[in-house]
Protein backbone atom coordinates (compact mmCIF):
# COMPACT_ATOMS: atom_id res chain seq x y z
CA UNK A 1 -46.87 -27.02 47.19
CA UNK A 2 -44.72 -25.24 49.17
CA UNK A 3 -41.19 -25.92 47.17
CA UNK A 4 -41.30 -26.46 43.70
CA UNK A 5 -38.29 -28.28 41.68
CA UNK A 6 -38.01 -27.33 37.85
CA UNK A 7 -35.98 -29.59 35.98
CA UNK A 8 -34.22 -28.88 32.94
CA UNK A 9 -30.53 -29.54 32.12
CA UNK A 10 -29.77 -29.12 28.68
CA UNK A 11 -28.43 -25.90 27.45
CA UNK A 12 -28.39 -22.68 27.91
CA UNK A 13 -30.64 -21.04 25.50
CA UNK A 14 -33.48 -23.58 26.67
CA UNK A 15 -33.03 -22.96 30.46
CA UNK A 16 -33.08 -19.09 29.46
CA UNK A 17 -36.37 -20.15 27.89
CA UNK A 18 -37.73 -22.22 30.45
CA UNK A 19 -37.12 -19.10 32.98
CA UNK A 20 -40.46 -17.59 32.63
CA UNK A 21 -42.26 -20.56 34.36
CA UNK A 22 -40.73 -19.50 37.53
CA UNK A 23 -41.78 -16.20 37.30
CA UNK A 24 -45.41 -17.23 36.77
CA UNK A 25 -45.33 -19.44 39.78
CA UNK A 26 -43.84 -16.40 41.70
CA UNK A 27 -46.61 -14.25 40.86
CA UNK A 28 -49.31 -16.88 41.13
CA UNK A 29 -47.98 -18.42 43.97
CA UNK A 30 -46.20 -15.82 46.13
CA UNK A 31 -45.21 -17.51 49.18
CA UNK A 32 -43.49 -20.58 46.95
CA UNK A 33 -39.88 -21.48 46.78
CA UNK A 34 -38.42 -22.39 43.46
CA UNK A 35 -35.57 -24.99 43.05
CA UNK A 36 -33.69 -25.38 40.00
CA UNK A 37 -32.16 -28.59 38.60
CA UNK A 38 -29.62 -28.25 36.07
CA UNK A 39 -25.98 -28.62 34.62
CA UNK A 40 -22.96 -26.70 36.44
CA UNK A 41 -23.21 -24.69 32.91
CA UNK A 42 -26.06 -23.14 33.33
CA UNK A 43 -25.72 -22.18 37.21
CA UNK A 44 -24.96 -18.27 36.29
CA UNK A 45 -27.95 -18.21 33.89
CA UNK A 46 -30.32 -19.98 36.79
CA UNK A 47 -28.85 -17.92 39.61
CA UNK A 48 -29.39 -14.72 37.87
CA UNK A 49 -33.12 -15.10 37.83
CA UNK A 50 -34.70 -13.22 40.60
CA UNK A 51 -37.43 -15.92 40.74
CA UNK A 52 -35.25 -18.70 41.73
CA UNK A 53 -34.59 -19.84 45.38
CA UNK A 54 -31.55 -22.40 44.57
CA UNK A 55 -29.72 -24.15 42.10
CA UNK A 56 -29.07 -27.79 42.60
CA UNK A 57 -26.13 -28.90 40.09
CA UNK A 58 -27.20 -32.06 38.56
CA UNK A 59 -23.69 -32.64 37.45
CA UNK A 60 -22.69 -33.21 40.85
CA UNK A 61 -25.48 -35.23 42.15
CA UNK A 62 -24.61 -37.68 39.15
CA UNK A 63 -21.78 -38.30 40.44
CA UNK A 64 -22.70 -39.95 43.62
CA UNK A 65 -24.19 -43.19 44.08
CA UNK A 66 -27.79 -43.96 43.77
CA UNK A 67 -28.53 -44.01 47.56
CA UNK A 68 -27.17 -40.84 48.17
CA UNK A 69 -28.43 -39.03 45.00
CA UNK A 70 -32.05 -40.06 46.82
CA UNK A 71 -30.77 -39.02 50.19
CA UNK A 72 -29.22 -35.52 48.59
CA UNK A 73 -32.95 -35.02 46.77
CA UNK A 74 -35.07 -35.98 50.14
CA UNK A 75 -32.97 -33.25 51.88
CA UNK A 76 -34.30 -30.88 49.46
CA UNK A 77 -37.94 -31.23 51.29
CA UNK A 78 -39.42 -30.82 47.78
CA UNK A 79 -42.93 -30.93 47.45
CA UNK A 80 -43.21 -30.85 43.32
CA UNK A 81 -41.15 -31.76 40.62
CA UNK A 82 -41.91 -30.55 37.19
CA UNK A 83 -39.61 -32.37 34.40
CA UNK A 84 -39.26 -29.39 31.72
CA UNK A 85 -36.25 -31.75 29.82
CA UNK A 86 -37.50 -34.98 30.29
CA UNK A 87 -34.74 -37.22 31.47
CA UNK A 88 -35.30 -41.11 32.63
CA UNK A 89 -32.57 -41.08 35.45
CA UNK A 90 -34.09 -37.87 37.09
CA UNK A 91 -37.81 -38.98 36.83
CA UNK A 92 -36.87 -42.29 38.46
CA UNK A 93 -34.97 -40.36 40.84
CA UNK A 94 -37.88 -38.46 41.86
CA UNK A 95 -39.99 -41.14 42.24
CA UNK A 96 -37.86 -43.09 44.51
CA UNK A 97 -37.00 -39.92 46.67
CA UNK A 98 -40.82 -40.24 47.27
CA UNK A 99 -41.44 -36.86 46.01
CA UNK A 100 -45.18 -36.55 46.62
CA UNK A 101 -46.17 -33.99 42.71
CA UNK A 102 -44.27 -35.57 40.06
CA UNK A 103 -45.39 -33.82 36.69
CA UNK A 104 -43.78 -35.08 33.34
CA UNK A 105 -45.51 -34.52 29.58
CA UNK A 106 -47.34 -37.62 28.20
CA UNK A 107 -44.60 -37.80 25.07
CA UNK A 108 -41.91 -39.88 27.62
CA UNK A 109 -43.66 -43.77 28.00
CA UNK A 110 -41.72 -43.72 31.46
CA UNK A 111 -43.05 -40.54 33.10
CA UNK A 112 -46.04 -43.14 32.78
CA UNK A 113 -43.93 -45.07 35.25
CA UNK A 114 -41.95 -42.45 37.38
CA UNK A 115 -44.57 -39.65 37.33
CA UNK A 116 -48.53 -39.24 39.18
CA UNK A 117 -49.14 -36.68 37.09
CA UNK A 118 -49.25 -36.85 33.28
CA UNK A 119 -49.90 -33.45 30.87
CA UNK A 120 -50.60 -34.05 27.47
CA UNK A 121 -47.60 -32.40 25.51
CA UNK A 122 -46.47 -33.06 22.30
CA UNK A 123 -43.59 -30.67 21.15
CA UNK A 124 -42.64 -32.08 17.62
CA UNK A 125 -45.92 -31.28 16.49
CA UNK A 126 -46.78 -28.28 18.52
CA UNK A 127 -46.95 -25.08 16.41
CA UNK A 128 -46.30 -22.84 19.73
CA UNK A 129 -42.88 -21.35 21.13
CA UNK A 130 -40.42 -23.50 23.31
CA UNK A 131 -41.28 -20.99 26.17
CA UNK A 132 -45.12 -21.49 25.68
CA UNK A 133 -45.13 -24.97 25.41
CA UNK A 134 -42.97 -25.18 28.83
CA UNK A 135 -45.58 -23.28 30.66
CA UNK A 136 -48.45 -26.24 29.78
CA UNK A 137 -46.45 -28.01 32.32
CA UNK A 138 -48.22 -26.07 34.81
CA UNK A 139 -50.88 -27.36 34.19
CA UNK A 140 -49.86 -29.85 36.91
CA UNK A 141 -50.08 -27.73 39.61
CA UNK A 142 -53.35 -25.58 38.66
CA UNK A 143 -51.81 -22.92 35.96
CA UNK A 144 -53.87 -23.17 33.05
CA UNK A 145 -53.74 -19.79 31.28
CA UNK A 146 -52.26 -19.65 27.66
CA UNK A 147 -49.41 -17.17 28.37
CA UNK A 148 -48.29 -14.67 24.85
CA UNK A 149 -44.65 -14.33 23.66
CA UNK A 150 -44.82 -10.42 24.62
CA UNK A 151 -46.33 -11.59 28.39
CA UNK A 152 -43.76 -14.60 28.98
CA UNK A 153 -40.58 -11.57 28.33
CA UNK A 154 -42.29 -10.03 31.19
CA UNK A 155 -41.78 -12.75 33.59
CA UNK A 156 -37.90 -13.67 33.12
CA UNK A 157 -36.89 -11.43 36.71
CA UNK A 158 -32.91 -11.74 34.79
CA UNK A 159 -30.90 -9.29 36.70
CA UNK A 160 -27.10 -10.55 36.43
CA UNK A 161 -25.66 -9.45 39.88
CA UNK A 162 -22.35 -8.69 40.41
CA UNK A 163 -19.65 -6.36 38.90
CA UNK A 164 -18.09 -6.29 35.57
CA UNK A 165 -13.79 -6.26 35.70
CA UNK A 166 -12.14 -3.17 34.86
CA UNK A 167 -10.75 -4.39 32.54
CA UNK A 168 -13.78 -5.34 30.23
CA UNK A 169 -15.61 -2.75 31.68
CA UNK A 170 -13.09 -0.23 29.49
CA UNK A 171 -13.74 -2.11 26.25
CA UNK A 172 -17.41 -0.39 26.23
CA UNK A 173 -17.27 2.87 24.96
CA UNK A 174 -20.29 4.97 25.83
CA UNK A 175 -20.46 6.83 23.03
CA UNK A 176 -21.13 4.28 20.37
CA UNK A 177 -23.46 1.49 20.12
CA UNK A 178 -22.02 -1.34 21.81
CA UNK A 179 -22.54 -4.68 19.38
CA UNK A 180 -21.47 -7.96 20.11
CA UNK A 181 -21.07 -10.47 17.06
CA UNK A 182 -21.38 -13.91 18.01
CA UNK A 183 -20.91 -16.07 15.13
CA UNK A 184 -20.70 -19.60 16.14
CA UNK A 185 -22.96 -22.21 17.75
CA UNK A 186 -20.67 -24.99 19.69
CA UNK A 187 -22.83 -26.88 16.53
CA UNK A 188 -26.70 -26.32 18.15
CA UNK A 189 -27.76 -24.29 15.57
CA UNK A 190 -27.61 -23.63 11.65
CA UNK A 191 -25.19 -20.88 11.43
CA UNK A 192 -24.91 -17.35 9.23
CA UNK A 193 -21.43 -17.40 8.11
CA UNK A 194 -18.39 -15.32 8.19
CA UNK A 195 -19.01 -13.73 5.38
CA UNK A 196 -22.37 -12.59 6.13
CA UNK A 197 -20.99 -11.24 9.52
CA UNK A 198 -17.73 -9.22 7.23
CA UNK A 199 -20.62 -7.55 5.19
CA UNK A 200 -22.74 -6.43 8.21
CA UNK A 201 -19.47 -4.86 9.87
CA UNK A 202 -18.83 -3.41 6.55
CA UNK A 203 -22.54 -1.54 6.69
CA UNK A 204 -21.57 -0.20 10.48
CA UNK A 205 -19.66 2.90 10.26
CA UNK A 206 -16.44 2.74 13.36
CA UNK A 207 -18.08 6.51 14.37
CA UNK A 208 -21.22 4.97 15.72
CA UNK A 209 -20.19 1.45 16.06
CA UNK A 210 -18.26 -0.35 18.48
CA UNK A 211 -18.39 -4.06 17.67
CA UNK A 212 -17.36 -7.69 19.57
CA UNK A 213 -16.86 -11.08 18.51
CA UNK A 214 -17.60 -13.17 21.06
CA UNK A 215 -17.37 -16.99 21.36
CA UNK A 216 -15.70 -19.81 23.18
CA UNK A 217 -11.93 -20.08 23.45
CA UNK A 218 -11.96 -22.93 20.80
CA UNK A 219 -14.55 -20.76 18.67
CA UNK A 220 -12.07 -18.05 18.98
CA UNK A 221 -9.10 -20.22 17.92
CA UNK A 222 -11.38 -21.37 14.52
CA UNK A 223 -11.88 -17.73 13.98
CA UNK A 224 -8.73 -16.14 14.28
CA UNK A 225 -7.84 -16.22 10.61
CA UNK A 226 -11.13 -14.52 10.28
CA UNK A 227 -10.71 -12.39 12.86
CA UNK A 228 -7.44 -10.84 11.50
CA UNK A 229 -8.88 -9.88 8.46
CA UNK A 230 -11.47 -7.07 10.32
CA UNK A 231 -11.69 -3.74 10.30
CA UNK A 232 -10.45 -1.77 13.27
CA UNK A 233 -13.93 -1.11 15.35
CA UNK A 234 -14.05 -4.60 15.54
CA UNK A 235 -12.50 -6.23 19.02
CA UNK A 236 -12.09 -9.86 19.86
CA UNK A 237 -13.33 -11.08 22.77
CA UNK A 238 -13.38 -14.46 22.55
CA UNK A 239 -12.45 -16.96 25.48
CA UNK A 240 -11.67 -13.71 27.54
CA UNK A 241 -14.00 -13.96 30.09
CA UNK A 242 -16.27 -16.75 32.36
CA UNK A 243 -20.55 -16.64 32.03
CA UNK A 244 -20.94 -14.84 34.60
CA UNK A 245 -18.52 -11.77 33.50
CA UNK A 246 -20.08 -12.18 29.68
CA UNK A 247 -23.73 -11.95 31.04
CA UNK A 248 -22.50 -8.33 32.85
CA UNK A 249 -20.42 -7.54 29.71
CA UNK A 250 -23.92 -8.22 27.59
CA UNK A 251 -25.40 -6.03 30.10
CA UNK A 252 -23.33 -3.32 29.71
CA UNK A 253 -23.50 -4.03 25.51
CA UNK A 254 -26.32 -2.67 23.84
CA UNK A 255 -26.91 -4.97 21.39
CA UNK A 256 -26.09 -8.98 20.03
CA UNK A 257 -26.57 -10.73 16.53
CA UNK A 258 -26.24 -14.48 16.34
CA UNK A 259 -27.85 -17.40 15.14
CA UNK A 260 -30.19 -19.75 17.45
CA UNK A 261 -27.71 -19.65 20.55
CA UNK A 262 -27.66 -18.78 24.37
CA UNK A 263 -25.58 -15.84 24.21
CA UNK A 264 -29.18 -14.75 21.71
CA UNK A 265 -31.45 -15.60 24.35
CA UNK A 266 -29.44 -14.20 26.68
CA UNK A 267 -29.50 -10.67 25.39
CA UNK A 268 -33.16 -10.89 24.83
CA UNK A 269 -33.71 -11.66 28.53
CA UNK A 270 -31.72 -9.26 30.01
CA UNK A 271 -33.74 -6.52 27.65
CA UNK A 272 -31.16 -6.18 25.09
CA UNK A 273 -31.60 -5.38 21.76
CA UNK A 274 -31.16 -9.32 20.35
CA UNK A 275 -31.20 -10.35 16.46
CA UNK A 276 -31.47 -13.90 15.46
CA UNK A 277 -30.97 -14.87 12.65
CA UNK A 278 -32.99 -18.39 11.75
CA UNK A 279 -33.08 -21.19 9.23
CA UNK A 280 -36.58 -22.03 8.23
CA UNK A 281 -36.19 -25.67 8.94
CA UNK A 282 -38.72 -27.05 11.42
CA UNK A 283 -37.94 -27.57 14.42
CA UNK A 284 -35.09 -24.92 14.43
CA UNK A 285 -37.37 -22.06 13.16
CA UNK A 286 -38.25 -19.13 14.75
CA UNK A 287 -41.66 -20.00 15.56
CA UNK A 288 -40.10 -22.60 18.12
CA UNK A 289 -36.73 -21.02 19.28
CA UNK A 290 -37.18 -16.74 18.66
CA UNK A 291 -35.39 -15.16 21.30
CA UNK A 292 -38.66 -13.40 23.88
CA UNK A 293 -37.60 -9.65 25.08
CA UNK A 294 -38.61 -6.18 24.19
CA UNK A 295 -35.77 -5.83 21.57
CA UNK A 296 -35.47 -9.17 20.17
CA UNK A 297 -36.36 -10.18 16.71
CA UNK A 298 -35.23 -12.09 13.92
CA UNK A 299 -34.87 -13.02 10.44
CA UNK A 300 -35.71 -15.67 8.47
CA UNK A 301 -35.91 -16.44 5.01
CA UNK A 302 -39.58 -17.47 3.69
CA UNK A 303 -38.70 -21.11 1.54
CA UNK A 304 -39.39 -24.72 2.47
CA UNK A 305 -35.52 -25.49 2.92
CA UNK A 306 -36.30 -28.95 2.81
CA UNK A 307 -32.91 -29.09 0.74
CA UNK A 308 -31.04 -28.30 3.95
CA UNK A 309 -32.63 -30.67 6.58
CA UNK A 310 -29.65 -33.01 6.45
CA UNK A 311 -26.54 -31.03 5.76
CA UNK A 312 -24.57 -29.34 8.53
CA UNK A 313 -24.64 -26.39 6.84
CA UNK A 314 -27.99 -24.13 5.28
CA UNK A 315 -28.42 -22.14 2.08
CA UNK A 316 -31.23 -20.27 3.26
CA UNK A 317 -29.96 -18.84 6.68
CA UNK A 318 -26.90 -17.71 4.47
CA UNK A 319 -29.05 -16.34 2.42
CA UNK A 320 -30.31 -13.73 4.89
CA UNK A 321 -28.73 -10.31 3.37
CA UNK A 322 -26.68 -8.28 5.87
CA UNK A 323 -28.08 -5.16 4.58
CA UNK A 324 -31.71 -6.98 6.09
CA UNK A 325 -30.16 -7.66 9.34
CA UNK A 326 -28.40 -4.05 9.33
CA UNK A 327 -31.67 -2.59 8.76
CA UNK A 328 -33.42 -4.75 11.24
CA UNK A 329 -30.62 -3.33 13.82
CA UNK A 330 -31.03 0.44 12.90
CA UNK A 331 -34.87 0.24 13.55
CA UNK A 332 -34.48 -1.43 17.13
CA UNK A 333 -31.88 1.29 17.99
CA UNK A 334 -34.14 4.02 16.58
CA UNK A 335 -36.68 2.63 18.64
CA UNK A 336 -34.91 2.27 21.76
CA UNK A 337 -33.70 6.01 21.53
């Protein structure tokens, strides 16, 4: 088991939370080499994990045709495959590339087909985290330990490399507490609100607070209107830089609120303080998607919600007072200090 291919290409925030699996098989398996499959995305989040060996960009290998996707894969010299997101097309993939460990949860009726070894894994019904229930996947290749939250934020080995422009670098001002806002969700997550974010900014006096927005380009163009309306401490940041330059610039931040998101997860992992703030619907609650780190929490309002299950939109994340998250924020600084 000499290289090891993790598979996962969905988002962000779950490949953040799926980094901790490479850190155990570092530690438990020292002389391994880790692969990574996953979207061009996510290549900045995978490559700043000191655990991983390569990326492979499943967005490109899609693109070619099925003989030389198995050709590309075979030239990888991969010993195990471990299908994290389970995806049809990559598990028969595998299995044609004659990969010799192919290790998919028992919830997918083809990794029955496509994959020689089956873990039973249910997540829908699971009570545990997203980052625990990853690591039953190694299971497959002789990890069986039960890993804690507070011992998986030890094995994430995030260190963004690389240099933050001059140019962002001066929007940090090291006398204040650094905060970024990041109020949208690109629609994976139940969000706070606007106003909720205009009352916390109102609680954070401009002498000890220096606070971003952050989002997308097209989040920033939906939140302009809002924007405008902001005190002065507050500066936009939105669609002003690439992943890689918004990891450093999170780096260089002290602290992020947001709802369930990457840029939340993000923070957490690189030992930021990180505040999520959560809907109580299952499976979106915290219990399944907290952000892991030192300084990450959340908030969540204690109701059955069930009124909110179908809407786009929930009562009971809104309802999560600013002056709770403010006070959540002032005890994680205190801490930190």
């Amino acid at each position: 088991m000499k290289r090891i291919l993790i598979s996962r290409t969905d988002s962000i925030g779950d490949v953040v939370l799926t980094l901790p699996m490479c850190g155990i098989i570092k530690d438990r398996m020292p002389d391994s080499e880790i692969v990574f499959l996953g979207r061009s995305y996510t290549k900045d989040v995978v490559l700043s994990c000191k655990h991983v060996d390569q990326f492979v960009d499943f967005s490109e290998l899609s693109q070619l045709i099925e003989s030389e996707q198995i050709t590309a894969i075979r030239q990888l010299k991969i010993d195990v495959v471990i299908h994290v997101f389970p995806n049809r097309q990559i598990s028969r993939l595998m299995a044609k590339a004659g990969i010799g460990l192919r290790i998919g949860a028992s919830g997918r009726i083809y990794h029955y087909w496509y994959c020689n070894k089956i873990i039973r894994l249910s997540r829908r019904r699971s009570e545990l985290h997203e980052a625990q229930l990853n690591t039953i996947l190694l299971k497959g290749i002789g990890i069986n330990d039960t890993f804690s939250l507070q011992q998986l934020g030890s094995f994430y080995g995030f260190e963004p490399k690389g240099k933050l422009s001059d140019e962002l670098n001066e929007k940090i001002d090291p006398k204040r507490f650094n905060l970024i806002l990041h109020p949208r969700s690109k629609g994976s997550a139940r969000e706070w609100g606007t106003e909720n974010f205009s009352r916390l900014i109102s609680l954070l006096p401009a002498s000890e607070f220096n606070i971003f927005i952050s989002g997308t380009a097209d989040e920033g163009q939906m939140l302009s209107s809002w924007i405008k309306t902001l005190s002065g401490h507050v500066v936009d940041i939105t669609g002003q830089m690439s992943l890689h330059q918004f990891l450093l610039f999170i780096g260089k931040a002290d602290g992020l609120v947001a709802a369930s998101t990457g840029p939340l997860h993000l923070a957490a992992a690189i030992g930021k303080i990180a505040i999520g703030i959560y809907p109580p619907i299952r499976p979106m609650h915290p219990g399944r998607w907290a952000p892991i780190g030192k300084f990450a929490a959340y908030l969540v309002k204690n109701t059955d919600c069930s009124d909110c299950r179908k809407s786009a939109e929930c009562q009971c994340i809104q309802e999560v007072s600013a002056e709770a998250v403010y006070e959540k924020l002032i005890h994680l600084r205190n801490e930190g200090n």
